[in-house]
Protein backbone atom coordinates (compact mmCIF):
# COMPACT_ATOMS: atom_id res chain seq x y z
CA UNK A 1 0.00 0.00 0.00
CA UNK A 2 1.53 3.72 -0.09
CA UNK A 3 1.10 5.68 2.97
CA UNK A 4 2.78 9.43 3.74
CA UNK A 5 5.82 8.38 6.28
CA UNK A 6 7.36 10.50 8.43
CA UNK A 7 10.82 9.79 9.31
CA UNK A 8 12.28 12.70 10.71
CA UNK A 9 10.46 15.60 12.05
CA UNK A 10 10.57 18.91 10.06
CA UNK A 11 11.07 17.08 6.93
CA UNK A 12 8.33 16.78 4.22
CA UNK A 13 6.17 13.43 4.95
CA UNK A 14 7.66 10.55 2.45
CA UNK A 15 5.11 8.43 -0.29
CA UNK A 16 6.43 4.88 0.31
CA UNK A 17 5.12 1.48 -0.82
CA UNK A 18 4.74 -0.16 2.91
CA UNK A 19 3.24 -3.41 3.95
CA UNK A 20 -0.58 -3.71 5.08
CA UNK A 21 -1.05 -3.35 8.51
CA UNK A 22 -1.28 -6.70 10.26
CA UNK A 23 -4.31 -6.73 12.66
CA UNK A 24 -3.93 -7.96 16.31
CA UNK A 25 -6.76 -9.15 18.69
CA UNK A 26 -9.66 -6.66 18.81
CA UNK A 27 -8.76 -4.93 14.96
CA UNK A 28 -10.49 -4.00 12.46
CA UNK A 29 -8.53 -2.95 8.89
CA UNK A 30 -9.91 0.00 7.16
CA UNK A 31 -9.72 0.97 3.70
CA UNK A 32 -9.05 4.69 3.89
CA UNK A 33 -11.77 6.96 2.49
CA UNK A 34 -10.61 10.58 3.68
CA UNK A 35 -8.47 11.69 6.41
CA UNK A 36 -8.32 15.08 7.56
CA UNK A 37 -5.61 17.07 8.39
CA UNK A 38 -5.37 18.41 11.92
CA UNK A 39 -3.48 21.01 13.57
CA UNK A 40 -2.17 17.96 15.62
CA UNK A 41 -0.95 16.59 13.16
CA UNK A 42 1.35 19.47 12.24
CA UNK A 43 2.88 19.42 15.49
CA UNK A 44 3.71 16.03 15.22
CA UNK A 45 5.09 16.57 11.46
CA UNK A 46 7.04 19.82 12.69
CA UNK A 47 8.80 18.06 15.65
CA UNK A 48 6.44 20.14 18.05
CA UNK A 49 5.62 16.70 20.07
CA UNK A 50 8.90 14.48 20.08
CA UNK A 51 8.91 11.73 18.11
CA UNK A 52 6.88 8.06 19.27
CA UNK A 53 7.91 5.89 16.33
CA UNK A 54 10.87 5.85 14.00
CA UNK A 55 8.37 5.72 10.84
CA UNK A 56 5.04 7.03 11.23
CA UNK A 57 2.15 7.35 9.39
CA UNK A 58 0.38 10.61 10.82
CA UNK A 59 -3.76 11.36 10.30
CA UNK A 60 -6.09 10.84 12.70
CA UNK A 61 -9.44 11.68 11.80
CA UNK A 62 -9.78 8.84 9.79
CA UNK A 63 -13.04 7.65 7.48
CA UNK A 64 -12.86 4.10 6.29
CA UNK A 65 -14.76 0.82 5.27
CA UNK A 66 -14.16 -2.16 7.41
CA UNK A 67 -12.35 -4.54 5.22
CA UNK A 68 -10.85 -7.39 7.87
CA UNK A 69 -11.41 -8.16 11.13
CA UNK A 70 -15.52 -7.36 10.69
CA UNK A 71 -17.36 -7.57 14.17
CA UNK A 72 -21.07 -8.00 15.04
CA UNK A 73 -21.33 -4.14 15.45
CA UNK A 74 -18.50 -3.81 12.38
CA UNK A 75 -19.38 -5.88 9.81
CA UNK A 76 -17.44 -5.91 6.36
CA UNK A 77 -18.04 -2.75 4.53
CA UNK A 78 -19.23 -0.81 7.24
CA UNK A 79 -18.34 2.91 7.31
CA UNK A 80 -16.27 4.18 10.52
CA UNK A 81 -14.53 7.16 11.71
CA UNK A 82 -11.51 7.03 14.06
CA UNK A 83 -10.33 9.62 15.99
CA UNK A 84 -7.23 10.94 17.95
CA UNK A 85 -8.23 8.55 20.72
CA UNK A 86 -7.16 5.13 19.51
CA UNK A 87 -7.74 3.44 22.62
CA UNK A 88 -7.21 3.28 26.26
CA UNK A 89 -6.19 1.04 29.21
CA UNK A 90 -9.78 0.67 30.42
CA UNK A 91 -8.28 -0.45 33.44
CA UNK A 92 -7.09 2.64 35.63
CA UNK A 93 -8.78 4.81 38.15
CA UNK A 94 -9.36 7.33 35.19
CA UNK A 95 -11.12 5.01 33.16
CA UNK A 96 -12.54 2.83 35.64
CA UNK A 97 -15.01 6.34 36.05
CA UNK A 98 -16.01 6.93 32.44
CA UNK A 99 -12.81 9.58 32.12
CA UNK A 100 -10.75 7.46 29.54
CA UNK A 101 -9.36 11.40 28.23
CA UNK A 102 -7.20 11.18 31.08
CA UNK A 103 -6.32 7.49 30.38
CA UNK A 104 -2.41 6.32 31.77
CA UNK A 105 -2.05 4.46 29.14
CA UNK A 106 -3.67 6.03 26.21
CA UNK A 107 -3.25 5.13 22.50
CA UNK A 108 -3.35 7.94 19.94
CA UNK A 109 -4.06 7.48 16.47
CA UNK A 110 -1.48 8.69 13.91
CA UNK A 111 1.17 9.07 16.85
CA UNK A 112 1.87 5.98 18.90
CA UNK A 113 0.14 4.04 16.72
CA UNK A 114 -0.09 4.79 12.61
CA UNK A 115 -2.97 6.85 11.70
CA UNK A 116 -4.72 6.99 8.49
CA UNK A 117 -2.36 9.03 5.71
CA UNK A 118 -2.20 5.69 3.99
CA UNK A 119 -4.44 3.58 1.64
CA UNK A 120 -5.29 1.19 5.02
CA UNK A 121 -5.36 1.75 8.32
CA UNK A 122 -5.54 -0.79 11.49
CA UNK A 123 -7.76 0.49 14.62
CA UNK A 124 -9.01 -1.09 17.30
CA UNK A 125 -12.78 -2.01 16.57
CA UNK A 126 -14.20 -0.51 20.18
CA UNK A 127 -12.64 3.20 19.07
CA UNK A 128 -13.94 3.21 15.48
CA UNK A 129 -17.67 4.56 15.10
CA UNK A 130 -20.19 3.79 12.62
CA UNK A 131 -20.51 7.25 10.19
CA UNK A 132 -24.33 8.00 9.41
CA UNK A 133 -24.77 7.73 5.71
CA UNK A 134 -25.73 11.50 5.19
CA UNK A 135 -22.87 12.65 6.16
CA UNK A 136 -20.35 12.55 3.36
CA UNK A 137 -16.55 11.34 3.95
CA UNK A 138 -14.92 14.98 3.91
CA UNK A 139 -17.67 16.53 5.97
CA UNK A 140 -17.56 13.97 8.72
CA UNK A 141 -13.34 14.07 9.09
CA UNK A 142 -13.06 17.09 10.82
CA UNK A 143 -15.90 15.60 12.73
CA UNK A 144 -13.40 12.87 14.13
CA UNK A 145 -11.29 15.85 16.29
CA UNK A 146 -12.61 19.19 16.29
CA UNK A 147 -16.08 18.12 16.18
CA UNK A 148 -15.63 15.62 19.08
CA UNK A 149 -13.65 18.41 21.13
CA UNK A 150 -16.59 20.85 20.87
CA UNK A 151 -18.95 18.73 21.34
CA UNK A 152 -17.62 17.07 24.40
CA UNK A 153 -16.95 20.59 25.73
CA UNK A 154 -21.02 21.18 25.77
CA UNK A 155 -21.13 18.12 27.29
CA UNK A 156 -19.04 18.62 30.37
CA UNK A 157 -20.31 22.19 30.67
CA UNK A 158 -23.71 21.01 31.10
CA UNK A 159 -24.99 23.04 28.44
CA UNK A 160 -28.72 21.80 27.55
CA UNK A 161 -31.21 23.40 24.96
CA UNK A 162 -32.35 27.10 25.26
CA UNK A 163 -29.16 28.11 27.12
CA UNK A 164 -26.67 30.79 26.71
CA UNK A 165 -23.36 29.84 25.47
CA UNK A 166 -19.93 31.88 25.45
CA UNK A 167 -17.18 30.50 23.24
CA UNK A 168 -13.41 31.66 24.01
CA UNK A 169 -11.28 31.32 21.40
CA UNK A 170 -12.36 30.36 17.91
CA UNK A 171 -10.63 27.39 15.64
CA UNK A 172 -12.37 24.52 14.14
CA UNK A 173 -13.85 22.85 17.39
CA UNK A 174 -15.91 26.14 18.49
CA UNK A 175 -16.88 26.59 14.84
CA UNK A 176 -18.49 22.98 14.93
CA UNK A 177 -20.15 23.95 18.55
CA UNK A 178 -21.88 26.71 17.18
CA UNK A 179 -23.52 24.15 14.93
CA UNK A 180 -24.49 22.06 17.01
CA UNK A 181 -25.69 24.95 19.38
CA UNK A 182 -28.06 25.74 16.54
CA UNK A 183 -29.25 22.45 15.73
């Protein structure tokens, strides 16, 4: 498959030929639909966050069709996103209460694991998430990071319908909560 490899920070991201992923226990393999680009992402590509792997493929808002490793909930063909959030421990105290954000042992998509800047992509079946079919691939990318942020950030706040919202700061993920503060 080709894939966009970085191999040294602040260098420009490398088309290789590269082998499939291989899946382990609890995988699914995705053929690669869209994957956005992130701000993220740039950090990692720019040497902003050091360096987890010694080849990476970066992208983590991933859209994809389930090609191996098909579930019940996932079968083959089946339309997911993945996110920044690749998985967690589900074991410590953080997790244990429903906070797996602040996971010890997190796994992040497209920079401890490989992301989706490639024709396939592995993820772990319990972090990819079935995309409604109205929602086209390069709408519901950005979905996979900003829109999760912002959304999650009504959630925690509390904020139910009719009331009054102030938004600090203004990049992609309060753009997205102002549309879902109008919907």
């Amino acid at each position: 498959m080709k894939a966009a490899i970085l191999r040294t920070a602040k260098q420009p991201l490398q088309i290789e030929e590269t082998p499939k992923p291989q899946l382990t226990a609890g995988q699914i393999l995705l053929r690669v639909r869209a994957c956005g680009v992130c701000r993220t992402d740039l950090h990692i590509v720019e040497g902003e966050l050091p360096q987890r792997k010694d080849a990476l493929i970066p992208g983590h808002q991933i859209v994809g069709d389930v090609v191996d490793g098909a579930t019940a909930e996932l079968p083959l063909g089946t339309r997911v996103g993945v996110s920044w959030m690749g998985g967690v421990d589900g074991d410590c105290p953080y997790c244990r209460r429903g906070l797996e954000n602040l996971c010890d042992s997190p796994v992040f998509t497209g920079y401890t694991v490989n992301g989706g800047y490639a024709e396939y992509a592995a993820a772990r079946s319990d972090f990819a998430y079935e995309l409604p079919s109205e929602l086209d691939d390069l709408h519901a990318a950005p979905l996979l990071c900003a829109g999760i942020i912002g959304f999650r950030s009504l959630r925690v706040a509390g904020v139910e319908s009719g009331d009054r919202v102030g938004l600090f700061g203004f990049g992609a993920s309060a753009h997205l909560a102002i549309a879902v503060l109008h919907s």
